[in-house]
PDB file of N, CA and C in Angstrom:
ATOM      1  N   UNK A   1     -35.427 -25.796  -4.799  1.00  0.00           N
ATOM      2  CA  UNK A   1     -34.320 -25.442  -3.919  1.00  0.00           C
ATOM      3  C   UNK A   1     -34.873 -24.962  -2.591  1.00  0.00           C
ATOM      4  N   UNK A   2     -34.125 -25.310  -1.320  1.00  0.00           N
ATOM      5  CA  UNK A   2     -34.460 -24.421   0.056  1.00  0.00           C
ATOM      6  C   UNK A   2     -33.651 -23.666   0.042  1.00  0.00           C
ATOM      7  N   UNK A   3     -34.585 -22.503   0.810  1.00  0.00           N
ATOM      8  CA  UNK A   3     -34.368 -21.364   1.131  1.00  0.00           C
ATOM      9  C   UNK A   3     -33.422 -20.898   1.534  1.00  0.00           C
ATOM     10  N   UNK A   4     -32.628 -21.767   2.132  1.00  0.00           N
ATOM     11  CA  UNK A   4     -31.482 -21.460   2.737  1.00  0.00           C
ATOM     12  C   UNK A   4     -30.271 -21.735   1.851  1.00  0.00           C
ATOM     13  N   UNK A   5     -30.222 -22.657   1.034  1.00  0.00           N
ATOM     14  CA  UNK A   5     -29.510 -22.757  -0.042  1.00  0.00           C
ATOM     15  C   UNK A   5     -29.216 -21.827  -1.039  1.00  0.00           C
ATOM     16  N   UNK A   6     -30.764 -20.890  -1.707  1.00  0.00           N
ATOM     17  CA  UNK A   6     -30.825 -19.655  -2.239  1.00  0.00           C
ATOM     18  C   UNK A   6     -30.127 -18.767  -1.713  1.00  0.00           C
ATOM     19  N   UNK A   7     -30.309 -18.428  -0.113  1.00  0.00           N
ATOM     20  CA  UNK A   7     -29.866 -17.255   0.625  1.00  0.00           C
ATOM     21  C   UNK A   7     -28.370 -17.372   0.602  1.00  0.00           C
ATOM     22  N   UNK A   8     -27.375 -18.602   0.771  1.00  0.00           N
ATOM     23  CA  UNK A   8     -26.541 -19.112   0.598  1.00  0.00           C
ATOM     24  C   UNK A   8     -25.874 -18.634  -0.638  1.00  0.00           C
ATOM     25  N   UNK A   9     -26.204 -19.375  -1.850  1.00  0.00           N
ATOM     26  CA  UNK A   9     -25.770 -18.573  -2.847  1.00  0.00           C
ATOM     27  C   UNK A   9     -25.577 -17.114  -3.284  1.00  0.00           C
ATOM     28  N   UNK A  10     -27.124 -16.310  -3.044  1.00  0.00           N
ATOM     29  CA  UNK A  10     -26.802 -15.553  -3.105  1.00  0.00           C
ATOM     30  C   UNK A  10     -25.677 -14.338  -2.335  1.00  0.00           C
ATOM     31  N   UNK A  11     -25.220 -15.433  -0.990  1.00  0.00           N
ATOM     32  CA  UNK A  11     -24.516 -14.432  -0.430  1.00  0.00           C
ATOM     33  C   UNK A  11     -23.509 -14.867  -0.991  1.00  0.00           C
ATOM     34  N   UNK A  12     -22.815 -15.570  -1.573  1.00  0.00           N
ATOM     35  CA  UNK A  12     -21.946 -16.062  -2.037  1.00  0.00           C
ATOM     36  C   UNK A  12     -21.725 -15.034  -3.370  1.00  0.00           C
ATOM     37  N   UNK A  13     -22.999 -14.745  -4.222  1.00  0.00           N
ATOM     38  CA  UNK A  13     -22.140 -14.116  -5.182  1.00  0.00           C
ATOM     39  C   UNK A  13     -21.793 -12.889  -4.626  1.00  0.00           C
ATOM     40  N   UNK A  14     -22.792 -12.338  -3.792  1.00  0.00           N
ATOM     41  CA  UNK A  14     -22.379 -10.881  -3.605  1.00  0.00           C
ATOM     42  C   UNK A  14     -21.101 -10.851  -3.153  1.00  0.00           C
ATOM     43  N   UNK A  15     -19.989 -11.761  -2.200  1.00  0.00           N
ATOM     44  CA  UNK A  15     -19.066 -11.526  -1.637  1.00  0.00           C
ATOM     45  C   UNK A  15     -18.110 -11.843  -2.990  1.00  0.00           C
ATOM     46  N   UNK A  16     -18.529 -12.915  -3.764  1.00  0.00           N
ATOM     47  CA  UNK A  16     -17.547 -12.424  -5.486  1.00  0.00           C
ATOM     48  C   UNK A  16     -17.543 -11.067  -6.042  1.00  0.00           C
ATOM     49  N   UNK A  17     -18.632 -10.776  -6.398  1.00  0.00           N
ATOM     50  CA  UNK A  17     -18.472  -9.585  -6.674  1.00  0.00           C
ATOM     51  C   UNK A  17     -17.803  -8.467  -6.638  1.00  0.00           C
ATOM     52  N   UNK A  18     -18.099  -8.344  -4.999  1.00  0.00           N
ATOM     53  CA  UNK A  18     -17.151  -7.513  -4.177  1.00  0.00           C
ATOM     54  C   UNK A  18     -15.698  -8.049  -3.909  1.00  0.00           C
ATOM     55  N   UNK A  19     -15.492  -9.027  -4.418  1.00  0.00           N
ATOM     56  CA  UNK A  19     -13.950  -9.146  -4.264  1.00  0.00           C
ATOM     57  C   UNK A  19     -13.698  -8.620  -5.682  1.00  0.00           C
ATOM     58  N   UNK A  20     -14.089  -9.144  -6.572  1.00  0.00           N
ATOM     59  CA  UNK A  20     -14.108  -8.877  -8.305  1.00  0.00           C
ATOM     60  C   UNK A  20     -13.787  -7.163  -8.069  1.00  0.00           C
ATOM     61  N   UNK A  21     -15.015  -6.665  -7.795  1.00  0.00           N
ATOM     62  CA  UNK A  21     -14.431  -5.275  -7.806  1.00  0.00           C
ATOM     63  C   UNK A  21     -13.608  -4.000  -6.978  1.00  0.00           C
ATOM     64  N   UNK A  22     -13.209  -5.192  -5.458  1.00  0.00           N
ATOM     65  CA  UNK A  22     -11.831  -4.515  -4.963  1.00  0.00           C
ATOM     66  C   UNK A  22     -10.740  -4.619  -5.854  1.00  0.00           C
ATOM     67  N   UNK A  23     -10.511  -6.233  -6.394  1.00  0.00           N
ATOM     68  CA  UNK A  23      -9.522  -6.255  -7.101  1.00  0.00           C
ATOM     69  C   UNK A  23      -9.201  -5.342  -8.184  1.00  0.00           C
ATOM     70  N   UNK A  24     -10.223  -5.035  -9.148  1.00  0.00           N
ATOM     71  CA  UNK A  24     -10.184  -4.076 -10.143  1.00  0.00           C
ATOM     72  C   UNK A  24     -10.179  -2.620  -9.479  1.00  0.00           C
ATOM     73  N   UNK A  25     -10.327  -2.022  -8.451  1.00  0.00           N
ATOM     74  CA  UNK A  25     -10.604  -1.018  -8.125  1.00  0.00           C
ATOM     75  C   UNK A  25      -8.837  -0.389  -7.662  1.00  0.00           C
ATOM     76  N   UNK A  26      -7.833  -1.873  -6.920  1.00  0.00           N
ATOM     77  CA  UNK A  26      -6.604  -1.695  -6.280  1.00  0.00           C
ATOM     78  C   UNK A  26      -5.888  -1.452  -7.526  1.00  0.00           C
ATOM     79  N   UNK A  27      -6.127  -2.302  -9.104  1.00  0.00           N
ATOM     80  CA  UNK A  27      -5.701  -2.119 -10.073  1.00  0.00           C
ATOM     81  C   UNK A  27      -5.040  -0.902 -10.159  1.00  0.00           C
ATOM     82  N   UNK A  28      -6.101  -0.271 -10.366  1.00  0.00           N
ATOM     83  CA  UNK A  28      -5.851   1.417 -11.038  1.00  0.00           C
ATOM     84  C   UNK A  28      -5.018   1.879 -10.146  1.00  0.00           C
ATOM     85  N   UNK A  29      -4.545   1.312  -8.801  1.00  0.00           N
ATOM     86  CA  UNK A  29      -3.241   1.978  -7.872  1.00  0.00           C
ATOM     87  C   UNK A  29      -1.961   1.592  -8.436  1.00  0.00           C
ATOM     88  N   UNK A  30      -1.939   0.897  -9.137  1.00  0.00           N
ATOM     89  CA  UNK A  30      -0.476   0.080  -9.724  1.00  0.00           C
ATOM     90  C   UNK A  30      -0.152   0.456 -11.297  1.00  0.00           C
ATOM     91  N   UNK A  31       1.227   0.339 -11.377  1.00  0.00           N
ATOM     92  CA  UNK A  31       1.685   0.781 -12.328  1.00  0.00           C
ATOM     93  C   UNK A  31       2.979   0.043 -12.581  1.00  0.00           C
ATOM     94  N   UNK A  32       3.833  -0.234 -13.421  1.00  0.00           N
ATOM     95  CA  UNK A  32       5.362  -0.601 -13.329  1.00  0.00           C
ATOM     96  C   UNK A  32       5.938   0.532 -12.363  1.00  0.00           C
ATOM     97  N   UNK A  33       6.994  -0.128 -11.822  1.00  0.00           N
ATOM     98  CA  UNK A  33       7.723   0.828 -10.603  1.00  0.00           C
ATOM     99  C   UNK A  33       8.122   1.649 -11.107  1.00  0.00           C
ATOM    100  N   UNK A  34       9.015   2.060 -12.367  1.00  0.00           N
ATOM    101  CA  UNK A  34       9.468   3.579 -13.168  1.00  0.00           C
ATOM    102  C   UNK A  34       8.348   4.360 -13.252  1.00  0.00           C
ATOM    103  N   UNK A  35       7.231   4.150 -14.079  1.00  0.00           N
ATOM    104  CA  UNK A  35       6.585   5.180 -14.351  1.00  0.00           C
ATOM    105  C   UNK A  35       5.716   5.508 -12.546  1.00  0.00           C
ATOM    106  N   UNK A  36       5.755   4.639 -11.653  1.00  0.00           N
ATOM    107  CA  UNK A  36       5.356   5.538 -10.372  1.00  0.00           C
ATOM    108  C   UNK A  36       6.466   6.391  -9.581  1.00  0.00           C
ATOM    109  N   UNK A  37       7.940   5.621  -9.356  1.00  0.00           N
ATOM    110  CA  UNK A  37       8.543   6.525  -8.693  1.00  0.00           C
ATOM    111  C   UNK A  37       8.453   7.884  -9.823  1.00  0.00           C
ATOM    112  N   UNK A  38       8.782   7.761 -11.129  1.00  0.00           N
ATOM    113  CA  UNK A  38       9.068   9.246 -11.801  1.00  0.00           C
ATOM    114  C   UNK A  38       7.406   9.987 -11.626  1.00  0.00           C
ATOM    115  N   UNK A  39       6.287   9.423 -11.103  1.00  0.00           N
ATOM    116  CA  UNK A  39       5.334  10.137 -10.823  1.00  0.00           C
ATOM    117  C   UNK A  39       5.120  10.708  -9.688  1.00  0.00           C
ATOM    118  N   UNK A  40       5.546   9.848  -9.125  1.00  0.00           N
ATOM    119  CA  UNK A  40       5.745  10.309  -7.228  1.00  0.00           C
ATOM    120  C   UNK A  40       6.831  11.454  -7.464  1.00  0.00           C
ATOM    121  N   UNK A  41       7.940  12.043  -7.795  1.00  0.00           N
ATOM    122  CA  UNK A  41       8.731  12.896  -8.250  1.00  0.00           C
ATOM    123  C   UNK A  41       8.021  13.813  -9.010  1.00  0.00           C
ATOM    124  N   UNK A  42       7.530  13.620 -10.230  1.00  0.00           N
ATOM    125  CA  UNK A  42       7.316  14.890 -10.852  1.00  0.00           C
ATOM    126  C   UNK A  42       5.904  15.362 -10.400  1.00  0.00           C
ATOM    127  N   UNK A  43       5.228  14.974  -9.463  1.00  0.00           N
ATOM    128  CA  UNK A  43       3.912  15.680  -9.605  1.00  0.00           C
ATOM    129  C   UNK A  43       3.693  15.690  -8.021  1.00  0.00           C
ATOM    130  N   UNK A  44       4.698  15.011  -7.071  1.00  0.00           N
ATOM    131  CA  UNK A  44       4.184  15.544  -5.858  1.00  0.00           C
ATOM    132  C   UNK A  44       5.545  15.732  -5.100  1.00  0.00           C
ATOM    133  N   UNK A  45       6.921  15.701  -5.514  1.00  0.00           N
ATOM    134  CA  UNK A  45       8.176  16.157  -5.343  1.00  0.00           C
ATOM    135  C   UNK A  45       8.774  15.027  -4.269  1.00  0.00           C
ATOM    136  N   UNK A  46       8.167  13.922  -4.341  1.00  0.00           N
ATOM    137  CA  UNK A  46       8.313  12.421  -3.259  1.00  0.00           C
ATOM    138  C   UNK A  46       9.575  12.159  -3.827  1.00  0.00           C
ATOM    139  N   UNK A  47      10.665  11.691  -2.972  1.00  0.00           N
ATOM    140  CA  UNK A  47      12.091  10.501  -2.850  1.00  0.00           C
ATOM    141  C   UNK A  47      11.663   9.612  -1.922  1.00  0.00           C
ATOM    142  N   UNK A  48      11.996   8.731  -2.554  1.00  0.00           N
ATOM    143  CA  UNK A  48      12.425   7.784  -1.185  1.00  0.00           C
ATOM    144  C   UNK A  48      13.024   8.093  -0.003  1.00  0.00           C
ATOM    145  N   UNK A  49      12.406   7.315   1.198  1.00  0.00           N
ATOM    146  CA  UNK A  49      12.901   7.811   2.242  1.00  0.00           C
ATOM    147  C   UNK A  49      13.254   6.605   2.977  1.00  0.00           C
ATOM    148  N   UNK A  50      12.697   5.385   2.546  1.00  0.00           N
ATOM    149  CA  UNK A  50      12.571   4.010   3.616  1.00  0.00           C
ATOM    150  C   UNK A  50      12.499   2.963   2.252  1.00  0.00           C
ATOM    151  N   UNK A  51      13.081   1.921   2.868  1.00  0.00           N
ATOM    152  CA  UNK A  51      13.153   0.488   1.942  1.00  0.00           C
ATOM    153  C   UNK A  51      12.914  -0.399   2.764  1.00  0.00           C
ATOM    154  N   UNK A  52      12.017  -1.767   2.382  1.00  0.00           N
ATOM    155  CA  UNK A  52      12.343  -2.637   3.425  1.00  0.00           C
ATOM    156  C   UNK A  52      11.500  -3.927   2.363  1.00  0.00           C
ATOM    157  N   UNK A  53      12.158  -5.708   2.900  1.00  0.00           N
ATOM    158  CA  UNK A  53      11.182  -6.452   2.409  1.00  0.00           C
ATOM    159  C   UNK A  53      10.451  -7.041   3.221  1.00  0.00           C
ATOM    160  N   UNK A  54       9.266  -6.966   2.524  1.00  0.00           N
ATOM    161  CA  UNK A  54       8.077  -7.458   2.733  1.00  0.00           C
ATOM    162  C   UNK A  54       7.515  -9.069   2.530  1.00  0.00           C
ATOM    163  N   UNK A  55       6.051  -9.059   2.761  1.00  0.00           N
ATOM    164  CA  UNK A  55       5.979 -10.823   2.477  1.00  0.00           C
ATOM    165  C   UNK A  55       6.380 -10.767   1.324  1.00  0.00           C
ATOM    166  N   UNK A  56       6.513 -12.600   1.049  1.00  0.00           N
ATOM    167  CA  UNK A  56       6.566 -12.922  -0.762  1.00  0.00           C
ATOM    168  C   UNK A  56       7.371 -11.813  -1.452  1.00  0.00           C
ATOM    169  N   UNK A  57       8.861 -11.670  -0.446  1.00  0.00           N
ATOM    170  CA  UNK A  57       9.715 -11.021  -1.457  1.00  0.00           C
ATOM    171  C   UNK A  57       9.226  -9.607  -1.710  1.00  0.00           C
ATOM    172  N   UNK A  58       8.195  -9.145  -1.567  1.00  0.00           N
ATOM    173  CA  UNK A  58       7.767  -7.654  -1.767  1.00  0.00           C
ATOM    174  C   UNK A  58       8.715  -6.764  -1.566  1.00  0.00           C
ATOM    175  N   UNK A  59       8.751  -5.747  -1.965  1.00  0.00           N
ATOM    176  CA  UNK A  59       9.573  -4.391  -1.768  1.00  0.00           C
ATOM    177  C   UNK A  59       8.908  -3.293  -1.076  1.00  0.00           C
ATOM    178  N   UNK A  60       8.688  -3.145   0.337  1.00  0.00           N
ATOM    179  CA  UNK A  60       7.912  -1.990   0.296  1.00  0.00           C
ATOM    180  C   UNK A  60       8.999  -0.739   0.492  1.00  0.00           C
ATOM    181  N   UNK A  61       8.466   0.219   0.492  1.00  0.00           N
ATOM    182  CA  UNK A  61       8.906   1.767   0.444  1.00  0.00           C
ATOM    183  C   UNK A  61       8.323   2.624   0.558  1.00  0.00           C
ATOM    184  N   UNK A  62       8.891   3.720   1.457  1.00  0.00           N
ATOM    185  CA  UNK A  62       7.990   4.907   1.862  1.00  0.00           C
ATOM    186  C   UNK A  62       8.435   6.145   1.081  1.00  0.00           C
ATOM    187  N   UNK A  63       8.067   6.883   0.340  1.00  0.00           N
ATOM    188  CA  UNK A  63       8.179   7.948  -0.555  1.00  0.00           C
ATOM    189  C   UNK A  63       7.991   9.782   0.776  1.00  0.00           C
ATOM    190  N   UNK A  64       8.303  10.778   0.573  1.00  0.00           N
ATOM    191  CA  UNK A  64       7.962  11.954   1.009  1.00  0.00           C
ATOM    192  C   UNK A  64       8.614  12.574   0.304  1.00  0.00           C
ATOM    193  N   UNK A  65       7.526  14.224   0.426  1.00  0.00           N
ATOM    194  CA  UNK A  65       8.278  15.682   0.370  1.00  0.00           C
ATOM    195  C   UNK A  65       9.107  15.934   1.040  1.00  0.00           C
ATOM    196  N   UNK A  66      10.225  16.984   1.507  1.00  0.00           N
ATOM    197  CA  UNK A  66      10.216  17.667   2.038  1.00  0.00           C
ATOM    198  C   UNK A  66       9.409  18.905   2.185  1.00  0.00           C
ATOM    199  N   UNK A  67       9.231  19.537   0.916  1.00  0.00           N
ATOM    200  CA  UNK A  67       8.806  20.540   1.050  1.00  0.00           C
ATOM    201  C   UNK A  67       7.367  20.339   1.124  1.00  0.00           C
ATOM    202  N   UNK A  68       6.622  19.438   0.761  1.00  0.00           N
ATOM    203  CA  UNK A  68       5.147  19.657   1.043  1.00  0.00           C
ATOM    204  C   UNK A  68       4.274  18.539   2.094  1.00  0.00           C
ATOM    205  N   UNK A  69       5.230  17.708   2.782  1.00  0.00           N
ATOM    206  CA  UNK A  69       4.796  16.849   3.647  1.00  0.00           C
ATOM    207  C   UNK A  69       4.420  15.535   3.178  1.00  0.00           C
ATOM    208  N   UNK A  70       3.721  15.774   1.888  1.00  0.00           N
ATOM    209  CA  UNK A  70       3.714  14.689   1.777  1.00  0.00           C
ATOM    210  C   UNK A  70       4.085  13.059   1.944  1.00  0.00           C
ATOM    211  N   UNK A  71       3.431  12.365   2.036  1.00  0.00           N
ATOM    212  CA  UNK A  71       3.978  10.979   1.963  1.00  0.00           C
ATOM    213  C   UNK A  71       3.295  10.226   1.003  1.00  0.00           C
ATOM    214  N   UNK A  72       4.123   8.743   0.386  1.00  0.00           N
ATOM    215  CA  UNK A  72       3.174   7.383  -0.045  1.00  0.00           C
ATOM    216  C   UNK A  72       4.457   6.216   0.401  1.00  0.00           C
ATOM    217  N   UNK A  73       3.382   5.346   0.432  1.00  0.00           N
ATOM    218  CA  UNK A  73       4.139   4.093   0.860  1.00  0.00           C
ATOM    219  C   UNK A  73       3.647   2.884  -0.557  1.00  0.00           C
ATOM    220  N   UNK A  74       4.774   2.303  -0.632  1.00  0.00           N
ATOM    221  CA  UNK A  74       4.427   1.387  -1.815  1.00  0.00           C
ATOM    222  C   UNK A  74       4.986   0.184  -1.634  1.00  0.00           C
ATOM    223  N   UNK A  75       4.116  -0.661  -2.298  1.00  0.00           N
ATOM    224  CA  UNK A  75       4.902  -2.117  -2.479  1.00  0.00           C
ATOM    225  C   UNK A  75       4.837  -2.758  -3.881  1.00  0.00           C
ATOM    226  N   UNK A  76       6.004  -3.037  -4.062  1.00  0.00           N
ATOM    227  CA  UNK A  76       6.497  -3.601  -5.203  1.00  0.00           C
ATOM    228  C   UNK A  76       6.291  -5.372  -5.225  1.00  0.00           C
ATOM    229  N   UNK A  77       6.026  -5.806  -6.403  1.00  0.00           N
ATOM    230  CA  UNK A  77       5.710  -7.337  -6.260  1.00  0.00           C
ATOM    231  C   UNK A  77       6.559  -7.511  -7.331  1.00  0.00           C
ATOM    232  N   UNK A  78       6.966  -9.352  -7.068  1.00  0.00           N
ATOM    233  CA  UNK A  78       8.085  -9.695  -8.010  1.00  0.00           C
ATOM    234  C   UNK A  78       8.130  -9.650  -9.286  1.00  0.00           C
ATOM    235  N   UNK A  79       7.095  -9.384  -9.986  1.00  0.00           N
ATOM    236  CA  UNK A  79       6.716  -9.066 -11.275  1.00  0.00           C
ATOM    237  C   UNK A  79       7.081  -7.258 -11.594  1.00  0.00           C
ATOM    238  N   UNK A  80       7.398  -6.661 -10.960  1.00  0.00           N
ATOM    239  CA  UNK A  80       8.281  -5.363 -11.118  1.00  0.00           C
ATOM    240  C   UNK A  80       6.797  -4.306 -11.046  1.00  0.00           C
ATOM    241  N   UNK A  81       5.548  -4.715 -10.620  1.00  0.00           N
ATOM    242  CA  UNK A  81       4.366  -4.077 -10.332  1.00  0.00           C
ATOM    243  C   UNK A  81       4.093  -3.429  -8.932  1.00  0.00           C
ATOM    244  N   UNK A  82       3.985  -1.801  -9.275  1.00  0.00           N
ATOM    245  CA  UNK A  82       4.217  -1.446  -7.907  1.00  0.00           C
ATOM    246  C   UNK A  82       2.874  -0.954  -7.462  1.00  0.00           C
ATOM    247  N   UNK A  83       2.453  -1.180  -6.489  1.00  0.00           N
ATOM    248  CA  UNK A  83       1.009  -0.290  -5.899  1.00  0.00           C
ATOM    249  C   UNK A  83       0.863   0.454  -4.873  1.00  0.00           C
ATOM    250  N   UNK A  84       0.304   1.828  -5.007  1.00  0.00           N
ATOM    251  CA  UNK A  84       0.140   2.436  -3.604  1.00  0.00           C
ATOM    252  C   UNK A  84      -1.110   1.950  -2.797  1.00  0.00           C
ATOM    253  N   UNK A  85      -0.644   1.750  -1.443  1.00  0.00           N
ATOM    254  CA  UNK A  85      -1.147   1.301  -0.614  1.00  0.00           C
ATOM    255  C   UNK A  85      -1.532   2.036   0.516  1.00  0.00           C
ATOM    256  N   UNK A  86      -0.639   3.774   0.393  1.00  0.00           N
ATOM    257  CA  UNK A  86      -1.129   4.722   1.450  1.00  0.00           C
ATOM    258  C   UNK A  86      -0.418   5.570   1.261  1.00  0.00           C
ATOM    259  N   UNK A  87      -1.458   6.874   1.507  1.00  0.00           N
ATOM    260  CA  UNK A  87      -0.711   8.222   1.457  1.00  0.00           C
ATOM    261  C   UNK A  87      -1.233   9.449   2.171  1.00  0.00           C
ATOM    262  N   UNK A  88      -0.606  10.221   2.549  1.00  0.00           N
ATOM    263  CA  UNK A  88      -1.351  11.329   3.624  1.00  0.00           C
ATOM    264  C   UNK A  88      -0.063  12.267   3.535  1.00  0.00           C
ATOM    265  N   UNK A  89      -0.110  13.396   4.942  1.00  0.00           N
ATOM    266  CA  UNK A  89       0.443  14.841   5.146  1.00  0.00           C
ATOM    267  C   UNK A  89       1.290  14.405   6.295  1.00  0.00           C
ATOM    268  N   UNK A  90       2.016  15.738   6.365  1.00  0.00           N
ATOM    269  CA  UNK A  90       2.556  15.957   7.430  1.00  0.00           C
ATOM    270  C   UNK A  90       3.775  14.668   7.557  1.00  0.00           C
ATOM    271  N   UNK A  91       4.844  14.261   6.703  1.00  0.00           N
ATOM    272  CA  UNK A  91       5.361  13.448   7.100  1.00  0.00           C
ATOM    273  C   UNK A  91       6.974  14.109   7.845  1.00  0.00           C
ATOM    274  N   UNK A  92       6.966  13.141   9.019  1.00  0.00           N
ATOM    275  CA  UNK A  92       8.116  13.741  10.026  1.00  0.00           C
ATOM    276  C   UNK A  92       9.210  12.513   9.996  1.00  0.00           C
ATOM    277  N   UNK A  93      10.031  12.532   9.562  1.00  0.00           N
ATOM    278  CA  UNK A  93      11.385  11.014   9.726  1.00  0.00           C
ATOM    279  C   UNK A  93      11.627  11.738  11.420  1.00  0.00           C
ATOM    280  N   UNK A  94      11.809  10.517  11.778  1.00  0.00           N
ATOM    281  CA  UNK A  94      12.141  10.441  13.092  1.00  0.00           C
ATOM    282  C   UNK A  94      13.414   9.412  13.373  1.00  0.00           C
ATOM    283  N   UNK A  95      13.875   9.045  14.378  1.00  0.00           N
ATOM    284  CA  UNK A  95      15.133   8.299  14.940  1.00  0.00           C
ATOM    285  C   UNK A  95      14.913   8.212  16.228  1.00  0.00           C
ATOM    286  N   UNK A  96      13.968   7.314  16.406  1.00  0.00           N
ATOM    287  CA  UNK A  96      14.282   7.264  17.986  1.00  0.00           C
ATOM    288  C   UNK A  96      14.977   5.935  18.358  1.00  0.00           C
ATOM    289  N   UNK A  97      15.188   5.715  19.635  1.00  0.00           N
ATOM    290  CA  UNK A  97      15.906   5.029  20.427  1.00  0.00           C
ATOM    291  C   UNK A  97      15.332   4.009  20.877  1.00  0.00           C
ATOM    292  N   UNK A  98      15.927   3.010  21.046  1.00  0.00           N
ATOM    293  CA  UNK A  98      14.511   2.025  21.672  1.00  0.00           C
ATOM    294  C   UNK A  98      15.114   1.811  23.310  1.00  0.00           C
ATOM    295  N   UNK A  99      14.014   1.787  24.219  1.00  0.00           N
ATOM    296  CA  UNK A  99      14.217   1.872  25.718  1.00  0.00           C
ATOM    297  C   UNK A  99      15.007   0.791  26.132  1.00  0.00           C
ATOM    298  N   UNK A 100      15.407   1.258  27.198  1.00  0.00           N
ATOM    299  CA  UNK A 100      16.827   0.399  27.799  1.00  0.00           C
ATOM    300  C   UNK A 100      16.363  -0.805  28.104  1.00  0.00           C
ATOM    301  N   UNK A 101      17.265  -2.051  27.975  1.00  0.00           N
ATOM    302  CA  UNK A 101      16.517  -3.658  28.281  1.00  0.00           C
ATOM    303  C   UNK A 101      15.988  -3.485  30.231  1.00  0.00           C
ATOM    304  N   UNK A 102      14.764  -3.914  30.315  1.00  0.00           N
ATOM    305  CA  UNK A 102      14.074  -4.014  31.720  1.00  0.00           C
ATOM    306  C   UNK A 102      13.288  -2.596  31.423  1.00  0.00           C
ATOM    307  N   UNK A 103      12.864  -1.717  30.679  1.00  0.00           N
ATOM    308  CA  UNK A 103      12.319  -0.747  31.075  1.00  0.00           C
ATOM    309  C   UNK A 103      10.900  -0.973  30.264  1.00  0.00           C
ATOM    310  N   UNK A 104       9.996  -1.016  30.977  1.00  0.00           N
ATOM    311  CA  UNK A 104       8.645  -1.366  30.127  1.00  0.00           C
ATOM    312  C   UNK A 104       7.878  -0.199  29.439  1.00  0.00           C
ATOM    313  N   UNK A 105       8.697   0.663  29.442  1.00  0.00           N
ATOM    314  CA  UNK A 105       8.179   2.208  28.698  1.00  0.00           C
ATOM    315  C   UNK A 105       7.564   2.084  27.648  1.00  0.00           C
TER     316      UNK A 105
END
């Protein structure tokens, strides 16, 4: 074999790999949608706050506290499998306005 063919392959598996074990790694974020919203509720006091669809039919949704800031955002796939995809502090609902037509603000 040349060398470059070797180097080739081998970059090839490493980038399997590493897909192999993002995929298994996003796993462990997903759950059926009941047992996460009633987890998002009982262990970090999250409701829904936002709905919207996403590609391929997805469901996403944004979860918060009130009382502790919290947030998560999730998306649901048509198979009723939901995964978190992000979560952090300090969440603020807002309403703003969108600027008047001609104003490049």
């Amino acid at each position: 074999m040349n060398k470059q063919l070797i180097i080739g392959a081998l970059g090839f598996g490493i980038l399997a790999l590493a897909a192999t074990t993002g995929f298994t790694q996003s796993q462990r974020n997903c759950a059926p949608r009941d047992i996460v919203v009633e987890r998002l509720a009982s262990k970090y006091g999250e409701a829904r706050q936002s709905i919207g669809i996403g590609a391929n039919n997805s469901v996403v949704e944004t979860f918060s506290s009130q009382e502790t800031g919290s947030w998560t955002i999730t998306v649901t796939m048509t198979n009723g499998t939901t995964c978190l995809v992000a979560s952090g502090q300090n969440f603020e609902a807002t309403a703003e306005a969108l600027p008047a037509a001609g104003n490049d603000a």
